[in-house]
C-alpha atoms as a PDB file:
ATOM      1  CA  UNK A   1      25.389   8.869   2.629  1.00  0.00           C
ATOM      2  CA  UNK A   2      21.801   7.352   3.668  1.00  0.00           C
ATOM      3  CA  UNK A   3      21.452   7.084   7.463  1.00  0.00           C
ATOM      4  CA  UNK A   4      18.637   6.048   9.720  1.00  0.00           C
ATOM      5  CA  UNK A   5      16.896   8.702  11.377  1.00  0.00           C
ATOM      6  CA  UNK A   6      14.302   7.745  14.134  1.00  0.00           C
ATOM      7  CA  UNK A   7      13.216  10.538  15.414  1.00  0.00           C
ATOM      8  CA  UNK A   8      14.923  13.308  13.547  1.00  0.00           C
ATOM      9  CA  UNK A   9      14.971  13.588   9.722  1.00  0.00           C
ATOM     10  CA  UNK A  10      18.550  14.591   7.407  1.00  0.00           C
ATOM     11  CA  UNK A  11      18.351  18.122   9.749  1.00  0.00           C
ATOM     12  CA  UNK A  12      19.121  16.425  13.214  1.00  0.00           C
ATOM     13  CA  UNK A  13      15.214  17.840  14.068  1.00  0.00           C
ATOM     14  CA  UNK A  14      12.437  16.698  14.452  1.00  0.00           C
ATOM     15  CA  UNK A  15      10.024  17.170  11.421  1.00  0.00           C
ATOM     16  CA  UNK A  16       6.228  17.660  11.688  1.00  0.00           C
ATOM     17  CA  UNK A  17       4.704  18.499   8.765  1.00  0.00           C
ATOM     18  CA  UNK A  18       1.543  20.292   8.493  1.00  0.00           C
ATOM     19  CA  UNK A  19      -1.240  18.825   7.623  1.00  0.00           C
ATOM     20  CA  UNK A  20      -3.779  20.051   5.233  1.00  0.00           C
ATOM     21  CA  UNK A  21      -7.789  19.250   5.106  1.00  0.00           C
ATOM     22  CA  UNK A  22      -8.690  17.560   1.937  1.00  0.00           C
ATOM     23  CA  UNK A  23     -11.752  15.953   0.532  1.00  0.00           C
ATOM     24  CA  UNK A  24     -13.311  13.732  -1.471  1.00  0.00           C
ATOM     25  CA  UNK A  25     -12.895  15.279  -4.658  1.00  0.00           C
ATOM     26  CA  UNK A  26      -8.813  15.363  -3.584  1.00  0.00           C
ATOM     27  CA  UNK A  27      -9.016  11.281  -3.190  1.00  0.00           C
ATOM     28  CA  UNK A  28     -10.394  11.415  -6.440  1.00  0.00           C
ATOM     29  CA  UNK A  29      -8.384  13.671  -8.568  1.00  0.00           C
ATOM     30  CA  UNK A  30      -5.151  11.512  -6.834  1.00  0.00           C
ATOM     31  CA  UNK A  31      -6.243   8.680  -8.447  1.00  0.00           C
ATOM     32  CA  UNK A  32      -7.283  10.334 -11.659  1.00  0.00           C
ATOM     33  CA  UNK A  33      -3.331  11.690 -11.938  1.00  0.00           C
ATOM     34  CA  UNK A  34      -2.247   8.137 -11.244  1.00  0.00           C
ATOM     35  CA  UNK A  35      -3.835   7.023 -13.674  1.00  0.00           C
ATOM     36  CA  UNK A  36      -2.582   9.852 -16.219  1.00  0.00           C
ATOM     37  CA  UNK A  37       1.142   9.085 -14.862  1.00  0.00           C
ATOM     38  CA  UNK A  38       0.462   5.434 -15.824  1.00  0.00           C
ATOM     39  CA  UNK A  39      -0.985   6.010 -19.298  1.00  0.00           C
ATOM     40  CA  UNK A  40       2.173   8.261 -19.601  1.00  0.00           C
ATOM     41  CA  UNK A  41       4.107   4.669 -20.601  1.00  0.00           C
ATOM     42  CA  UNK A  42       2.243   2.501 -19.307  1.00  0.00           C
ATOM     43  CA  UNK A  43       4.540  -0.454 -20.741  1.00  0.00           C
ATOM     44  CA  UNK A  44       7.010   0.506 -18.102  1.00  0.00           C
ATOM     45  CA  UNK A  45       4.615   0.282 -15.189  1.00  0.00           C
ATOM     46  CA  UNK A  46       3.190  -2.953 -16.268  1.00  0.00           C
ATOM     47  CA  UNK A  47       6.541  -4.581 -16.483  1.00  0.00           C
ATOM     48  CA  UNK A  48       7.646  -3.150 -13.156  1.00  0.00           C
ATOM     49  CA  UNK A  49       4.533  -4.841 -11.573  1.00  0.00           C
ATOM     50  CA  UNK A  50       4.007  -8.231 -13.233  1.00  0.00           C
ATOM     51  CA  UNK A  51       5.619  -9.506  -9.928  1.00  0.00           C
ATOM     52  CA  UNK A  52       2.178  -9.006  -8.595  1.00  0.00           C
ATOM     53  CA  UNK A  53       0.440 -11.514 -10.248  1.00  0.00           C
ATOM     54  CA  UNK A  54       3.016 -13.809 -11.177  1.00  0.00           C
ATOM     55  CA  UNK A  55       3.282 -13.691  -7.105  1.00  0.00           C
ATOM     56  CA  UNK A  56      -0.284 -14.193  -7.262  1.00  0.00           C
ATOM     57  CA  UNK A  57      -0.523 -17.236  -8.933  1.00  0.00           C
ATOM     58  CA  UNK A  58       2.550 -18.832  -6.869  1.00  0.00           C
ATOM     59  CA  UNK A  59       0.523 -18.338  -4.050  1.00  0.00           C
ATOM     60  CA  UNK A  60      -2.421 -20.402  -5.216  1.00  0.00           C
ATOM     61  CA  UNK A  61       0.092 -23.248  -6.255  1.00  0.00           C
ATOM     62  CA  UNK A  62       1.523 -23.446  -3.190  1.00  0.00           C
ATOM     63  CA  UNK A  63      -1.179 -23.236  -0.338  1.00  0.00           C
ATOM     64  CA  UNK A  64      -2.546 -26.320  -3.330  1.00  0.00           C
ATOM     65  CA  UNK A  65       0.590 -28.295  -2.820  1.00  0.00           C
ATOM     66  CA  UNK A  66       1.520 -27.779   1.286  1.00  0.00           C
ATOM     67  CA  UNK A  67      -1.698 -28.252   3.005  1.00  0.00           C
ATOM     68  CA  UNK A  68      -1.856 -24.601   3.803  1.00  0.00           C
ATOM     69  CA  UNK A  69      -4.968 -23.692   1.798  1.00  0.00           C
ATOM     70  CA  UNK A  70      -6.863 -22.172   4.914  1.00  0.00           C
ATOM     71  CA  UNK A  71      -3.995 -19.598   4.332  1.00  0.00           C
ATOM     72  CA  UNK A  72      -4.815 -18.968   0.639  1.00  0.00           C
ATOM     73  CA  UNK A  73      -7.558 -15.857   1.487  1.00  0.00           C
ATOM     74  CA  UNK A  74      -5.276 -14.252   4.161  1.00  0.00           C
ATOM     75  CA  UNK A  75      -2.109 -14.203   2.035  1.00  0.00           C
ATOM     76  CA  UNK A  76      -4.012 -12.918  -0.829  1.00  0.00           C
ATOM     77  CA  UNK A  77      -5.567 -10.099   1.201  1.00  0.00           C
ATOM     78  CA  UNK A  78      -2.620  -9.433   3.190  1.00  0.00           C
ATOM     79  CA  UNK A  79      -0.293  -9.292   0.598  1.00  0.00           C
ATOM     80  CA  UNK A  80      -2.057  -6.330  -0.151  1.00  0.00           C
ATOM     81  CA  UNK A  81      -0.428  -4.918   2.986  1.00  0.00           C
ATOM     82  CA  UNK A  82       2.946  -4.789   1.437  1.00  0.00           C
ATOM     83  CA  UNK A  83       1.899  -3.198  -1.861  1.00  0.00           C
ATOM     84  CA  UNK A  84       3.394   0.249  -0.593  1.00  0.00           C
ATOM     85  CA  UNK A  85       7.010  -1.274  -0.386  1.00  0.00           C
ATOM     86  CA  UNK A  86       6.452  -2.778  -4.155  1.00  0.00           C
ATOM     87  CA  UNK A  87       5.350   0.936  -5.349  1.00  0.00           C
ATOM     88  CA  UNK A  88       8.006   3.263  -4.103  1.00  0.00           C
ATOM     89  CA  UNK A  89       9.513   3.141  -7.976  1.00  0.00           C
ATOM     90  CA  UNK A  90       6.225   4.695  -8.723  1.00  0.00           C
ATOM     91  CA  UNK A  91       6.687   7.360  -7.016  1.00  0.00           C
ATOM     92  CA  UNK A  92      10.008   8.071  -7.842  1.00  0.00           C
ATOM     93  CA  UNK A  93       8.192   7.899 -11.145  1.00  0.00           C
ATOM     94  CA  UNK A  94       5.473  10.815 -10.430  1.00  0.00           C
ATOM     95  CA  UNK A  95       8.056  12.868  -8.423  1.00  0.00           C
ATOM     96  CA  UNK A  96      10.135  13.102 -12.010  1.00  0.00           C
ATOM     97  CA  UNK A  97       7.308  13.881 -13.764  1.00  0.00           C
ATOM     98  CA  UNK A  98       5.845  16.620 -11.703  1.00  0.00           C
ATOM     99  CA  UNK A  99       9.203  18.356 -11.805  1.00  0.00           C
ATOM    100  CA  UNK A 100       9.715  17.495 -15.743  1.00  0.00           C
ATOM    101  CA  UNK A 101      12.447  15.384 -15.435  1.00  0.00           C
ATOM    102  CA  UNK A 102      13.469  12.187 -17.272  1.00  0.00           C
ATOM    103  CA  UNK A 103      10.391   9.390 -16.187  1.00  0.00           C
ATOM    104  CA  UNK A 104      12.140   6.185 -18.034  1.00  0.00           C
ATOM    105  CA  UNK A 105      11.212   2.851 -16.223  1.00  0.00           C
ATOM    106  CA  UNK A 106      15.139   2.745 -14.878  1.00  0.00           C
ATOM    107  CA  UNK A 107      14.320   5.618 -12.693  1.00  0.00           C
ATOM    108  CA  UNK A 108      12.007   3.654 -10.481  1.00  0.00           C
ATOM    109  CA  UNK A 109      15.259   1.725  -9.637  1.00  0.00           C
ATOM    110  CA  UNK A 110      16.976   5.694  -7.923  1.00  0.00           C
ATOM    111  CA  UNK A 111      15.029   4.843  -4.908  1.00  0.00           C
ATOM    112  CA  UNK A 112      18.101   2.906  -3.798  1.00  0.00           C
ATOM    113  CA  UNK A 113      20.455   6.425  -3.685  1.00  0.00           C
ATOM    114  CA  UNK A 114      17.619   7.886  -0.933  1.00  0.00           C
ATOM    115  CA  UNK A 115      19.044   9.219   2.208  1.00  0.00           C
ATOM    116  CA  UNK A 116      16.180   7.707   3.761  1.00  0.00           C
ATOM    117  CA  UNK A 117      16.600   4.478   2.711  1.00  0.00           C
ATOM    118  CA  UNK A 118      17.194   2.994   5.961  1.00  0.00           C
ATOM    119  CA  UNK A 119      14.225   4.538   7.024  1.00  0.00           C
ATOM    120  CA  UNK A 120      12.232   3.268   4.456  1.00  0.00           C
ATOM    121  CA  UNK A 121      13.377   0.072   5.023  1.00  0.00           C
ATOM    122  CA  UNK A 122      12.159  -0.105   9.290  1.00  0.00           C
ATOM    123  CA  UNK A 123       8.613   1.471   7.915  1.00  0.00           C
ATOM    124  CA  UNK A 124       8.940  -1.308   5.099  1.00  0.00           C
ATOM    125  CA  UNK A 125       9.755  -4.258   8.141  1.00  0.00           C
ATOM    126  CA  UNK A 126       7.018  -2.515  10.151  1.00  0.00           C
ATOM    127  CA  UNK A 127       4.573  -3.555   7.432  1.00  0.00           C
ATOM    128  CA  UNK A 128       6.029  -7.222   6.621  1.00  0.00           C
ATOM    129  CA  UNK A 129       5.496  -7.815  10.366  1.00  0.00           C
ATOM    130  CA  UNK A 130       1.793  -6.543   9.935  1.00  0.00           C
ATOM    131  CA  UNK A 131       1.655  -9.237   7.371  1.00  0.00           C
ATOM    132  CA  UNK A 132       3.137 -12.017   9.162  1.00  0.00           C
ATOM    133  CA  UNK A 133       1.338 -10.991  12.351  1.00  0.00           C
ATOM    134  CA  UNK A 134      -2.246 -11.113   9.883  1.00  0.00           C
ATOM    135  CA  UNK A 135      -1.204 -14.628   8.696  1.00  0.00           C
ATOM    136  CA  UNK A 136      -0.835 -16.058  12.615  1.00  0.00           C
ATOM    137  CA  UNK A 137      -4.134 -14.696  13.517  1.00  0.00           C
ATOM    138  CA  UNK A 138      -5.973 -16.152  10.660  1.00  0.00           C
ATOM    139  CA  UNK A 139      -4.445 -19.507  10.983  1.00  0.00           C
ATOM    140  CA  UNK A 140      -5.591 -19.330  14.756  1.00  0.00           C
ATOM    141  CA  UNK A 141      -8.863 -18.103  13.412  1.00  0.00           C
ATOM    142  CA  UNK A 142      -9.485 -21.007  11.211  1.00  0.00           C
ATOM    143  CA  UNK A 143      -8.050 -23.576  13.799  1.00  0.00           C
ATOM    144  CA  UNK A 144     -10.061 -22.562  16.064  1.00  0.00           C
ATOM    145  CA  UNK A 145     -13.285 -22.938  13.984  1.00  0.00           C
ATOM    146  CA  UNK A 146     -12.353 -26.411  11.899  1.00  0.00           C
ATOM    147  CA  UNK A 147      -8.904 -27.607  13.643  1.00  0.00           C
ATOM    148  CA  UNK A 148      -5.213 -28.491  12.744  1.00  0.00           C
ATOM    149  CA  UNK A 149      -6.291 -30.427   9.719  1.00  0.00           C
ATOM    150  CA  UNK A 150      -6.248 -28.826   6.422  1.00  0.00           C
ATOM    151  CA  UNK A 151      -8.866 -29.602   3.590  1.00  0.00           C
ATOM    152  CA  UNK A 152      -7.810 -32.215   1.420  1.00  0.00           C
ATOM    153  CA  UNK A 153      -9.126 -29.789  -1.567  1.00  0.00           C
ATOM    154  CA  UNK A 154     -10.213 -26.309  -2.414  1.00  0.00           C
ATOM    155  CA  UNK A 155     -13.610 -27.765  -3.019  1.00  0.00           C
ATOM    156  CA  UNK A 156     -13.817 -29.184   0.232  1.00  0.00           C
ATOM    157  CA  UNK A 157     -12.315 -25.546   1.447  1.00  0.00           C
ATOM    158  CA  UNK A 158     -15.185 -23.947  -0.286  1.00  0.00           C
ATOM    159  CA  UNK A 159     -17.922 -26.364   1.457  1.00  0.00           C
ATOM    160  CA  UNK A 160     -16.720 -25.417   4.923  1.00  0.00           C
ATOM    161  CA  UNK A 161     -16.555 -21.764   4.409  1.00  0.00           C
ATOM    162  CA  UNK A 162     -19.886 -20.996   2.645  1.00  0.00           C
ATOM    163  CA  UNK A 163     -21.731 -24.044   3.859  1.00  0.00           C
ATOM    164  CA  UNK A 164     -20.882 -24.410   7.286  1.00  0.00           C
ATOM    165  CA  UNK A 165     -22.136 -22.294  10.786  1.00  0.00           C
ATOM    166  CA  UNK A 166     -18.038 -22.481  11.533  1.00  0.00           C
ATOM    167  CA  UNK A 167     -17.395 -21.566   8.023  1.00  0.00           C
ATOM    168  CA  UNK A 168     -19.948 -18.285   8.599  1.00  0.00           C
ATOM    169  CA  UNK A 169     -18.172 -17.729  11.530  1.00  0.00           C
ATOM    170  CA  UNK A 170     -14.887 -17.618   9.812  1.00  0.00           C
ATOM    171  CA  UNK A 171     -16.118 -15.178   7.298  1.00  0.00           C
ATOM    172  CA  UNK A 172     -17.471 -12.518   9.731  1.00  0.00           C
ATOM    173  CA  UNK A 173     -14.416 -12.548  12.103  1.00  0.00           C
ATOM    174  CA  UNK A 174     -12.210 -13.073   9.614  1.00  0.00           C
ATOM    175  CA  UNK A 175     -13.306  -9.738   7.797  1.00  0.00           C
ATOM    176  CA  UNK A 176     -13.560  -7.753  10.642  1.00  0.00           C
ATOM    177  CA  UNK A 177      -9.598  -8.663  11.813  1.00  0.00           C
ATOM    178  CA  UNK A 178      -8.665  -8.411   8.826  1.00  0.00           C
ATOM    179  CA  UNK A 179     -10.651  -4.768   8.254  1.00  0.00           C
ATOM    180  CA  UNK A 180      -8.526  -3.463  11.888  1.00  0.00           C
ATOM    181  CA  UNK A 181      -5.209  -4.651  10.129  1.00  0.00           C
ATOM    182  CA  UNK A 182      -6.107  -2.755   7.390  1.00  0.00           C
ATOM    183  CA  UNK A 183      -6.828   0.378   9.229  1.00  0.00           C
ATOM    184  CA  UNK A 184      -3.349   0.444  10.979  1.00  0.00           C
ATOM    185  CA  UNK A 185      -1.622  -0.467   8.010  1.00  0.00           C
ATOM    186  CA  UNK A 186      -3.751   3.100   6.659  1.00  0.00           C
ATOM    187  CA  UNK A 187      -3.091   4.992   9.516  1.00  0.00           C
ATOM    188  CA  UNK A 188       0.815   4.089   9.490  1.00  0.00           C
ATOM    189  CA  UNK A 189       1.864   4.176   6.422  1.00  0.00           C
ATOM    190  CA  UNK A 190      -0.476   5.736   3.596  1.00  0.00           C
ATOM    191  CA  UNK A 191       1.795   9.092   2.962  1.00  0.00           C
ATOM    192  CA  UNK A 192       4.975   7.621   5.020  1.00  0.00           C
ATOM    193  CA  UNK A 193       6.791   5.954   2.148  1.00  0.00           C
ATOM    194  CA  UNK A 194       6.254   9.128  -0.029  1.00  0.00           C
ATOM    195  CA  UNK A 195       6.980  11.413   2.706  1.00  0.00           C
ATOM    196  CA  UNK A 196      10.212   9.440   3.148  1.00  0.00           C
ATOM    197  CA  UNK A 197      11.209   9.800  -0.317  1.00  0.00           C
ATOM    198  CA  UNK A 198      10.883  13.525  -0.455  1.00  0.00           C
ATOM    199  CA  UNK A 199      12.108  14.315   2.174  1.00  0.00           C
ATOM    200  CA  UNK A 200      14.362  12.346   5.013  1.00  0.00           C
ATOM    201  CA  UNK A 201      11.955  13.331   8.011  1.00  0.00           C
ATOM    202  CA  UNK A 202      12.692  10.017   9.780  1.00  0.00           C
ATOM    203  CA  UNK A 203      11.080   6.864  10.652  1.00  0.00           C
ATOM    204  CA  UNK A 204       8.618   8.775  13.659  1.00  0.00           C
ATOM    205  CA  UNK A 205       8.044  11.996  11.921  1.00  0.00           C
ATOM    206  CA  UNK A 206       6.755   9.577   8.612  1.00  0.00           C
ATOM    207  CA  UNK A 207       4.447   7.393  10.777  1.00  0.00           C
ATOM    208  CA  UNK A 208       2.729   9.845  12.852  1.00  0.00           C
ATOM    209  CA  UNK A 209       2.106  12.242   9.962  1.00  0.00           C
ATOM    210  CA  UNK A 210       0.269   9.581   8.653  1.00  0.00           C
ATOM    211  CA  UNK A 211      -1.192   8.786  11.611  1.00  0.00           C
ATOM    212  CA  UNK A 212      -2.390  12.891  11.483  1.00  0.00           C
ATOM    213  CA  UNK A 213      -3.566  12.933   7.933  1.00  0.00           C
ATOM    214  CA  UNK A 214      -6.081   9.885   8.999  1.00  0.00           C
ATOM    215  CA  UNK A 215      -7.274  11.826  12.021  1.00  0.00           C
ATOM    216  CA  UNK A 216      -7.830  15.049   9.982  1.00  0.00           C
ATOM    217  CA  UNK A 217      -9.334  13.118   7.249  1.00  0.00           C
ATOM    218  CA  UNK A 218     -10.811  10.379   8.366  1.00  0.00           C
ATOM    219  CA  UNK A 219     -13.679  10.106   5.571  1.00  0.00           C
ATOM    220  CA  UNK A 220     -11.536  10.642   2.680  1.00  0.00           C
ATOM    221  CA  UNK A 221      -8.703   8.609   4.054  1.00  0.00           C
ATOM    222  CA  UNK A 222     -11.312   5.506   4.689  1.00  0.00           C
ATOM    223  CA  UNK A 223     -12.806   6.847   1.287  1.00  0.00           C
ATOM    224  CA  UNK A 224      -9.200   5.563  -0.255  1.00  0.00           C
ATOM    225  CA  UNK A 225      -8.761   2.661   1.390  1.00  0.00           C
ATOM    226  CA  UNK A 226     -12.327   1.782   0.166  1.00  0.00           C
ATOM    227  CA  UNK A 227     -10.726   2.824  -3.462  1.00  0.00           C
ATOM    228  CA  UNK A 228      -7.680   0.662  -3.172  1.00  0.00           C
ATOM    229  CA  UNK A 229      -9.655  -2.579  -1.532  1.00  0.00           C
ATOM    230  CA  UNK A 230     -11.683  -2.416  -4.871  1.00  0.00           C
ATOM    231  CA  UNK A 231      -9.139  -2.090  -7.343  1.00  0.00           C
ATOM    232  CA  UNK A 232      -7.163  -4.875  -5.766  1.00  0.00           C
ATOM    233  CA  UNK A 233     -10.369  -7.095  -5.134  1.00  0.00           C
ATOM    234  CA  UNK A 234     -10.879  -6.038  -9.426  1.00  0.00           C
ATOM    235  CA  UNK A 235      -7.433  -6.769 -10.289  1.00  0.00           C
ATOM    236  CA  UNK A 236      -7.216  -9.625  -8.586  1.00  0.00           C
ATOM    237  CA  UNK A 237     -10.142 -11.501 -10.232  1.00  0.00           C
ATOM    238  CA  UNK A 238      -8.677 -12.249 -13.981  1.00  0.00           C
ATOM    239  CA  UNK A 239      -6.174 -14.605 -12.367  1.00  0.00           C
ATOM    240  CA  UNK A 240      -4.215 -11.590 -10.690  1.00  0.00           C
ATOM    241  CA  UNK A 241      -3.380 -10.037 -14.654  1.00  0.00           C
ATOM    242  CA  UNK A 242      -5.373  -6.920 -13.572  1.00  0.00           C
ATOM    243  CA  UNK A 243      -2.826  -6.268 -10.665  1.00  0.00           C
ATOM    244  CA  UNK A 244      -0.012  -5.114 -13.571  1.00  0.00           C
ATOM    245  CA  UNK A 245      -2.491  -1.990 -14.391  1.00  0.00           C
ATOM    246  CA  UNK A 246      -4.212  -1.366 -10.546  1.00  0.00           C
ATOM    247  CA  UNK A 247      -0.719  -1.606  -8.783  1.00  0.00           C
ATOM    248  CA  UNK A 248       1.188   1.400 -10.785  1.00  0.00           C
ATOM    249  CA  UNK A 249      -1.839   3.429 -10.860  1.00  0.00           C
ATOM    250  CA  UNK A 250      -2.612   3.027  -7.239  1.00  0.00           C
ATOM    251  CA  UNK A 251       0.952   3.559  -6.713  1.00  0.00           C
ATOM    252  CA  UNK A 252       1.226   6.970  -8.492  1.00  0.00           C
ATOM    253  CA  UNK A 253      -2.110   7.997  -6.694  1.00  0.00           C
ATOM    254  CA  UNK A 254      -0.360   7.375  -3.659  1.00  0.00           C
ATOM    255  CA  UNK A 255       2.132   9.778  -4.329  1.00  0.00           C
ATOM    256  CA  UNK A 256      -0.358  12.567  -5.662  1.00  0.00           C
ATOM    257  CA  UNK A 257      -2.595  12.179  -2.427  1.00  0.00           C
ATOM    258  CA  UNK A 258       0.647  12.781  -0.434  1.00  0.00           C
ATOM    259  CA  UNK A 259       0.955  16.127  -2.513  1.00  0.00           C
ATOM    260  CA  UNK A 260      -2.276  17.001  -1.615  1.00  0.00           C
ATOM    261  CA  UNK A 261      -2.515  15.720   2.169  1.00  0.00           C
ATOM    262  CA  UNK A 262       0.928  17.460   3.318  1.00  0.00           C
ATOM    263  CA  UNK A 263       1.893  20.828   3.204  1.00  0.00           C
ATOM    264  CA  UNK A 264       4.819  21.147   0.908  1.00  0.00           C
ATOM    265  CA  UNK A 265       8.311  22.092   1.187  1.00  0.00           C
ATOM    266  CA  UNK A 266       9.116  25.855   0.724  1.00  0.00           C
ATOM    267  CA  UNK A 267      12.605  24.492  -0.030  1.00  0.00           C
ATOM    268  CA  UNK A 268      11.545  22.535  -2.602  1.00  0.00           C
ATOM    269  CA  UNK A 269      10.626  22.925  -6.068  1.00  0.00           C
ATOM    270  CA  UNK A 270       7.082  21.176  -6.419  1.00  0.00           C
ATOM    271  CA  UNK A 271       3.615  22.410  -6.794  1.00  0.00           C
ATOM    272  CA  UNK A 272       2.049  24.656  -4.856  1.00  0.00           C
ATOM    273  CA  UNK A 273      -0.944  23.990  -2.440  1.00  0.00           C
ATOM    274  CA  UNK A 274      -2.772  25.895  -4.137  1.00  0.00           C
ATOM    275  CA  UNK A 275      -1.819  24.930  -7.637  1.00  0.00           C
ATOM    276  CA  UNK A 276      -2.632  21.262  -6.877  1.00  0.00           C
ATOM    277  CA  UNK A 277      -5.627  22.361  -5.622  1.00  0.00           C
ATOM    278  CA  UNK A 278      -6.879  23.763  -8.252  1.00  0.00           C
ATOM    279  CA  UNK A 279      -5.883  20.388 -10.624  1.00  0.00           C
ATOM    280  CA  UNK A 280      -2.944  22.540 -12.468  1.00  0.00           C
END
């Protein structure tokens, strides 16, 4: 039965994983074996993630039709912070295939038997409130700037942003905030939700692992984040359509750059260290 473990994991102990060093060429043969899990059956993985930009485009509608259209940039950008919770099918996904089993799109739906479920759930709440807490700055941002009156149009939007000293304003400190939300969201959570679904460490023991694996690596782990801010930023440009290929392949990166960041389990029947590091 799933249970929610704070500081100790499924053993009633507290669970720090080791650490390993990686590099740049590790970041980039992650994403390369996302990108062969996707191509795998790829119809599966788009289907899964069509929620992005169907999401996508409800946004736009809606900041359009409630005044909120200062909000349109941050919700787009900071939806990006809950991408992890949309991808943990993924990597249910690569975790079959690695060990051989059966990788049909149904599978992505066994997350819900996890023991760690509950766990993965706080570390999922932990990022919505990242999100919610990004949308109440940038509203302050932009009030502060232009006021509590919203553009009549995204034309008019446009003219204040690019065309205005307030609007330059807006841009720069909007960026950087929004670059220092990024970074926690990185250093909290970009091997937790993987680590979580291998094995029930806890809610701590997931967090400040990733927490370590940023400190060890910093330049590859800002190196990925740099990877995943492009593919989103390219994937969101066709009207969000590109989302339905970045999101499963960034997804099952995710899970291959957890392979490669954390030591693995001797009790478990995955890859070796050195097997992944040599791309076998």
């Amino acid at each position: 039965m799933a249970g929610f473990h704070v500081m100790a994991g499924a053993t009633e102990g507290y669970n720090r994983v080791a650490i390993r060093k990686i590099h740049f060429s590790d970041v980039n043969a992650a994403f390369r074996e996302g990108a062969e899990d996707f191509w795998d059956k790829p119809s599966h993985y788009v289907f899964l993630c069509l929620i992005y930009p169907i999401v996508g485009v409800f946004l736009i509608s809606w900041t359009s039709g409630n005044n909120a259209l200062p909000l349109l940039f941050p919700l787009m950008s900071g939806f990006a912070l809950l991408g992890p919770i949309a991808a943990l099918g993924l990597y249910e996904i690569s975790r079959r295939r690695e060990k051989g089993a059966d990788t049909s799109w149904r599978h992505a739906f066994d997350v819900r038997h996890s023991s760690a479920l509950p766990s993965i759930a706080v570390v999922g709440i932990w990022l919505f409130a990242l999100f919610i807490a990004w949308l109440l700055v940038a509203k302050a941002l932009y009030i502060s700037l232009f006021g509590p009156a919203a553009p009549a149009s995204m034309s008019l939007l446009l003219h204040e942003v690019f065309y205005t000293q307030q609007g330059h304003q807006l841009i720069i400190w909007g960026n950087l905030i929004g670059l220092a939300f990024a970074i926690v969201a990185l250093a909290t959570t970009v091997i937790a939700f993987p680590l979580l679904l291998d094995r029930d460490v806890g809610v701590v023991a997931a967090v400040e692992a990733s927490a370590r694996s940023v400190m060890i690596n910093p330049l590859p782990m800002l190196y990925w984040g740099l990877i995943v801010a492009v593919c989103l930023v390219l994937g969101s440009i066709p009207f969000f359509a590109g989302l339905a290929v970045v999101i499963p392949i960034l997804g099952h990166a995710t899970w291959h750059l957890y392979r490669r960041v954390i030591e693995p389990n001797p009790a478990a029947g995955v890859r070796s260290a050195q097997s992944y590091k040599a791309g076998v």
